[in-house]
C-alpha atoms as a PDB file:
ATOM      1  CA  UNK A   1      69.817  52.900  43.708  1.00  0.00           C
ATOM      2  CA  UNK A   2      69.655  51.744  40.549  1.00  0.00           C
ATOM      3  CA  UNK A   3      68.713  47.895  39.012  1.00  0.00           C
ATOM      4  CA  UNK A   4      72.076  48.043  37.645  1.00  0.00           C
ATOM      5  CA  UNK A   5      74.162  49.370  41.116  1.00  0.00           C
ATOM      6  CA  UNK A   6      71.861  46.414  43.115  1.00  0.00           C
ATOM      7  CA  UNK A   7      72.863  43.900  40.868  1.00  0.00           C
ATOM      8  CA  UNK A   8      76.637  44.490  41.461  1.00  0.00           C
ATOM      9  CA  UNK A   9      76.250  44.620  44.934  1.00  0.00           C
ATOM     10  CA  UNK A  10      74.798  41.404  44.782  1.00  0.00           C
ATOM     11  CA  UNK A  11      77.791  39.009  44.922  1.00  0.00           C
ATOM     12  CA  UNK A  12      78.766  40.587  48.063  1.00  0.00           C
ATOM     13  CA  UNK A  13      75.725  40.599  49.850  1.00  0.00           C
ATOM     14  CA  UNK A  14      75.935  36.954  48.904  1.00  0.00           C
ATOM     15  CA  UNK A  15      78.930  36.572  49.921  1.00  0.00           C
ATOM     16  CA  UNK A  16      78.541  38.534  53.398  1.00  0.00           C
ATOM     17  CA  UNK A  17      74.967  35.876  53.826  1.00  0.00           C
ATOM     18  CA  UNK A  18      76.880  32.466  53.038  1.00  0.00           C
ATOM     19  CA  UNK A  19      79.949  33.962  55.800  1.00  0.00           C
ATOM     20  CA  UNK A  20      77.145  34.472  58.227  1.00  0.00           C
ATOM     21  CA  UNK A  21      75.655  30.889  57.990  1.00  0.00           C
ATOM     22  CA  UNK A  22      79.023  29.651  58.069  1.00  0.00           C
ATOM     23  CA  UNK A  23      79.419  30.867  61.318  1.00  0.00           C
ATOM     24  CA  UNK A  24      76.451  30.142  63.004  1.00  0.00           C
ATOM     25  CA  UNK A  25      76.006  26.810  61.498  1.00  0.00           C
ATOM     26  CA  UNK A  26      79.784  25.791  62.932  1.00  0.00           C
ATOM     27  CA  UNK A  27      78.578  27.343  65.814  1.00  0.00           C
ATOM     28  CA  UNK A  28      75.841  25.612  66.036  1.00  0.00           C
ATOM     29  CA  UNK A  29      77.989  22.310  65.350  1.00  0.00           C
ATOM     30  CA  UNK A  30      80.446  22.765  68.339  1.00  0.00           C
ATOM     31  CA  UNK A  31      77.950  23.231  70.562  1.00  0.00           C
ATOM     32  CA  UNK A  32      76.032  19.925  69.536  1.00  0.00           C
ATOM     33  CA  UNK A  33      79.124  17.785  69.196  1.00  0.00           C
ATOM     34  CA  UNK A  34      81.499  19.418  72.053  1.00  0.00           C
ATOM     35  CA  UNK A  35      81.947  17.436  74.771  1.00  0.00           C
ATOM     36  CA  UNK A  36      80.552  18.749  78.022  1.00  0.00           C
ATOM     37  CA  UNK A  37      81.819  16.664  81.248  1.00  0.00           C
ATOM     38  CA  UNK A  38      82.942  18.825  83.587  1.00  0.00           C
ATOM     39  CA  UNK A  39      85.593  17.932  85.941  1.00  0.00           C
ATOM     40  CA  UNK A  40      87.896  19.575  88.586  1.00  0.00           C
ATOM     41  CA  UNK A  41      91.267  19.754  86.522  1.00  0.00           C
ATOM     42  CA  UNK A  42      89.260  21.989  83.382  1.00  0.00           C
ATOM     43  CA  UNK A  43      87.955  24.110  86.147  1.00  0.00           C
ATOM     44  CA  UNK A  44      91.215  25.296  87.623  1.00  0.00           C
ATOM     45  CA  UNK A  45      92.913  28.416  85.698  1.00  0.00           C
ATOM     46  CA  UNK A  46      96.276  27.046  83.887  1.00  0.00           C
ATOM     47  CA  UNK A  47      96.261  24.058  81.910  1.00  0.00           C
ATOM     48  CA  UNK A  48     100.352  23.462  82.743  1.00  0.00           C
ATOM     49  CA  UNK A  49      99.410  21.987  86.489  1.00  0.00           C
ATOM     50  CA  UNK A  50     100.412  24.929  88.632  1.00  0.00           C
ATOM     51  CA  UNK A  51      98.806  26.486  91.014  1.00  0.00           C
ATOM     52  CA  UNK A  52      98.183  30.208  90.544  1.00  0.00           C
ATOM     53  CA  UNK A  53     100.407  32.510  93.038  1.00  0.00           C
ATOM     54  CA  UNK A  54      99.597  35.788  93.528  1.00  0.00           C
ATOM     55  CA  UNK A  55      97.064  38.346  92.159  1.00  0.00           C
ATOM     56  CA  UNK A  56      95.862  38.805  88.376  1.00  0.00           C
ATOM     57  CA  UNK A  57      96.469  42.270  88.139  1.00  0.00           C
ATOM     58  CA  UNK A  58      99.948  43.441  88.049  1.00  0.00           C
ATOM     59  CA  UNK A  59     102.049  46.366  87.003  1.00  0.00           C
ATOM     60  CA  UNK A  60     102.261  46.586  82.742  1.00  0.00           C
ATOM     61  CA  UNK A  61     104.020  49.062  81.348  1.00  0.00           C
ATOM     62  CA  UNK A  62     102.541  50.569  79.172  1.00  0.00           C
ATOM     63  CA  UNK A  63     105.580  51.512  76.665  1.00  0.00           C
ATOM     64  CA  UNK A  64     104.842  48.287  75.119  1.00  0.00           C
ATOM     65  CA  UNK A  65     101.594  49.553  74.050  1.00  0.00           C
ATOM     66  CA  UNK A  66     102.873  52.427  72.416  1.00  0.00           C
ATOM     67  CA  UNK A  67     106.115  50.884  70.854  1.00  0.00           C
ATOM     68  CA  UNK A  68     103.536  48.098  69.305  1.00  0.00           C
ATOM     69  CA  UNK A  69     101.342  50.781  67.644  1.00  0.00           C
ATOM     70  CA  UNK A  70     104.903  52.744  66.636  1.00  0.00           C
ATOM     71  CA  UNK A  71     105.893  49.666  64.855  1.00  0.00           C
ATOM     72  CA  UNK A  72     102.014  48.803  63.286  1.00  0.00           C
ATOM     73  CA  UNK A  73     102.240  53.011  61.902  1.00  0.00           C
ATOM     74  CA  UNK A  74     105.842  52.074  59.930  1.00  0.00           C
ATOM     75  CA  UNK A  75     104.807  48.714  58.842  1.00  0.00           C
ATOM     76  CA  UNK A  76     101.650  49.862  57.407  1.00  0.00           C
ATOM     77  CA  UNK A  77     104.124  52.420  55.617  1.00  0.00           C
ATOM     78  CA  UNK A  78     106.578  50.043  54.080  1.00  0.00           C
ATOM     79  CA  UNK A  79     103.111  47.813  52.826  1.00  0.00           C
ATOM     80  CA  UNK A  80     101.729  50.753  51.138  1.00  0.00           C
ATOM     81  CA  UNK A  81     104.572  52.168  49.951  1.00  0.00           C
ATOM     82  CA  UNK A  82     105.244  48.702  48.063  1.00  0.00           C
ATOM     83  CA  UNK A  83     103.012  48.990  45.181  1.00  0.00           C
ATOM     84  CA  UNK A  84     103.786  52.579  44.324  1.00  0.00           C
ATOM     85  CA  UNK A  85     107.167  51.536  44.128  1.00  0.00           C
ATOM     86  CA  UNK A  86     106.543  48.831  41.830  1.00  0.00           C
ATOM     87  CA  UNK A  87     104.679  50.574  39.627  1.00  0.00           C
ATOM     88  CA  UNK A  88     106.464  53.665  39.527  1.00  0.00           C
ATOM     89  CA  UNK A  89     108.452  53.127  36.311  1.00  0.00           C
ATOM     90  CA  UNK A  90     105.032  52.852  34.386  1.00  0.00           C
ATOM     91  CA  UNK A  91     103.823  55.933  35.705  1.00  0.00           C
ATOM     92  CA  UNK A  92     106.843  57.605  34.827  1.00  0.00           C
ATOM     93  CA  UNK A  93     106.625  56.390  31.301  1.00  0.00           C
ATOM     94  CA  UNK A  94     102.717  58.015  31.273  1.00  0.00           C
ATOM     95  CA  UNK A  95     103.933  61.395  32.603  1.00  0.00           C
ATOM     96  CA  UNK A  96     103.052  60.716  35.952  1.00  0.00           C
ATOM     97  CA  UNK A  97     105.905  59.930  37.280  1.00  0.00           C
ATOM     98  CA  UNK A  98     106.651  63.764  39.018  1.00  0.00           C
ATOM     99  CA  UNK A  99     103.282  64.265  40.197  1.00  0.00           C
ATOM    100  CA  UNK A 100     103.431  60.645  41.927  1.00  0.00           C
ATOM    101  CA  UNK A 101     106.655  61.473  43.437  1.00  0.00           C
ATOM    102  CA  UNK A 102     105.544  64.450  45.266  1.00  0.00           C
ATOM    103  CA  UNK A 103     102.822  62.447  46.360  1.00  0.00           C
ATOM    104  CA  UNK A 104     104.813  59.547  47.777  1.00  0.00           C
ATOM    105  CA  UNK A 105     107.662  62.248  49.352  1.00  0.00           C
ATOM    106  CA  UNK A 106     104.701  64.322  51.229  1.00  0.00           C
ATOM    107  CA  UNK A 107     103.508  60.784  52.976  1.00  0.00           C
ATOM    108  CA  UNK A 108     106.670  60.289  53.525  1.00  0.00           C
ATOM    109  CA  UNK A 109     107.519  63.784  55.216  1.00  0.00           C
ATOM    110  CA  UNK A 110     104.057  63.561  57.649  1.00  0.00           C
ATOM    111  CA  UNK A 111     105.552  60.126  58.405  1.00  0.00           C
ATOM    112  CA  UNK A 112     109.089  61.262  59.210  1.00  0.00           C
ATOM    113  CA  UNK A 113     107.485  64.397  60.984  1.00  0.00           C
ATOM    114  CA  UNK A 114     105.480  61.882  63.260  1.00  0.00           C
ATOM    115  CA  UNK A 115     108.274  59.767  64.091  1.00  0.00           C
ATOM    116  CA  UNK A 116     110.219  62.938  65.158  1.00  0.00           C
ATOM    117  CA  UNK A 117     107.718  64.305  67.282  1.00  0.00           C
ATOM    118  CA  UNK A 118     107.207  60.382  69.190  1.00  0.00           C
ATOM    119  CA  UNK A 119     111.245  60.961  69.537  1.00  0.00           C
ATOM    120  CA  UNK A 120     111.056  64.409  70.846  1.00  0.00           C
ATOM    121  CA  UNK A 121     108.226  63.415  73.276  1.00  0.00           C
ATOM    122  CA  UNK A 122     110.415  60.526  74.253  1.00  0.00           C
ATOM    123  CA  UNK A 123     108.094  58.282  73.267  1.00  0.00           C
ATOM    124  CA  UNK A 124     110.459  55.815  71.879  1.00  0.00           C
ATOM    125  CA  UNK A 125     113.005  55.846  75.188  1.00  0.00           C
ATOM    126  CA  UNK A 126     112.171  52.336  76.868  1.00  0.00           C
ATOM    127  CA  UNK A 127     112.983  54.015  80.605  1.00  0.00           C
ATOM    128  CA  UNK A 128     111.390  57.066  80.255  1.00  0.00           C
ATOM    129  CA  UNK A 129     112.944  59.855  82.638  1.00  0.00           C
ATOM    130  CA  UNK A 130     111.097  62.969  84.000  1.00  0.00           C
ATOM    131  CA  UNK A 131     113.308  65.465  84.919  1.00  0.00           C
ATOM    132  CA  UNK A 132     112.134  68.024  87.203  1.00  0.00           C
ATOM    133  CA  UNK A 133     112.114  72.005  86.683  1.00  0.00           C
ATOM    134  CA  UNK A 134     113.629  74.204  89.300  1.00  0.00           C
ATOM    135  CA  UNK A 135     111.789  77.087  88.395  1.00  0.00           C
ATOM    136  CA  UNK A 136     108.422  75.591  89.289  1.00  0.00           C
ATOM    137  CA  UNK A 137     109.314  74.275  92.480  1.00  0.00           C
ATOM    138  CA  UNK A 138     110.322  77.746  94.173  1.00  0.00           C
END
């Protein structure tokens, strides 16, 4: 690396040092200051005064999972699609305007082909039903 491409990575590597003392210094704090008295009401699992009934692990369905990550995929979509949009009219005016298009319609399209293949996998139905082939069970 050069003198030059050091120096500009500088700031950052400053940057990255001063958020790493930050953090162990208020680390370092809370542990110092935090009050440590131990009693029988902090050790008990909830904090709203009822007992716990039951076992930890239970049933989740997992459909929440994957409707979560569904929803993360298109929001992520509409934030990046955002600033192309914005500035599309100035890219226009530049002559860029056709080759940004296709660009932004073929992100789109793998989009729109991913949310069609979640549908056709039946991904998106919230009670999932198997249905059983005939064929295979003679």
């Amino acid at each position: 690396m050069t003198p030059a491409q050091i120096d500009g990575l500088m700031p950052i590597v400053m940057l990255m040092g001063i958020a790493v003392l930050l953090f162990t210094g208020g680390h370092f704090v809370s542990v110092l200051l935090a009050p440590k008295k131990p009693s029988h009401l902090k050790s008990t699992p909830y904090e709203c005064g009822e007992l716990p009934v039951g076992s930890a692990w239970s049933a989740f369905n997992v459909r929440f999972y994957v409707v979560g990550l569904i929803f993360i995929i298109f929001d992520v979509e509409s934030v990046l699609m955002f600033p192309i949009a914005s500035v599309f009219r100035e890219l226009n005016d530049l002559g860029e305007g056709l080759y940004v298009l296709e660009i932004f319609l073929s992100f789109i399209s793998i989009l729109v082909m991913g949310i069609a293949y979640c549908w056709k996998k039946g991904d998106l139905d919230w009670v999932k039903s198997y249905q059983v082939s005939l064929k295979n069970n003679k």
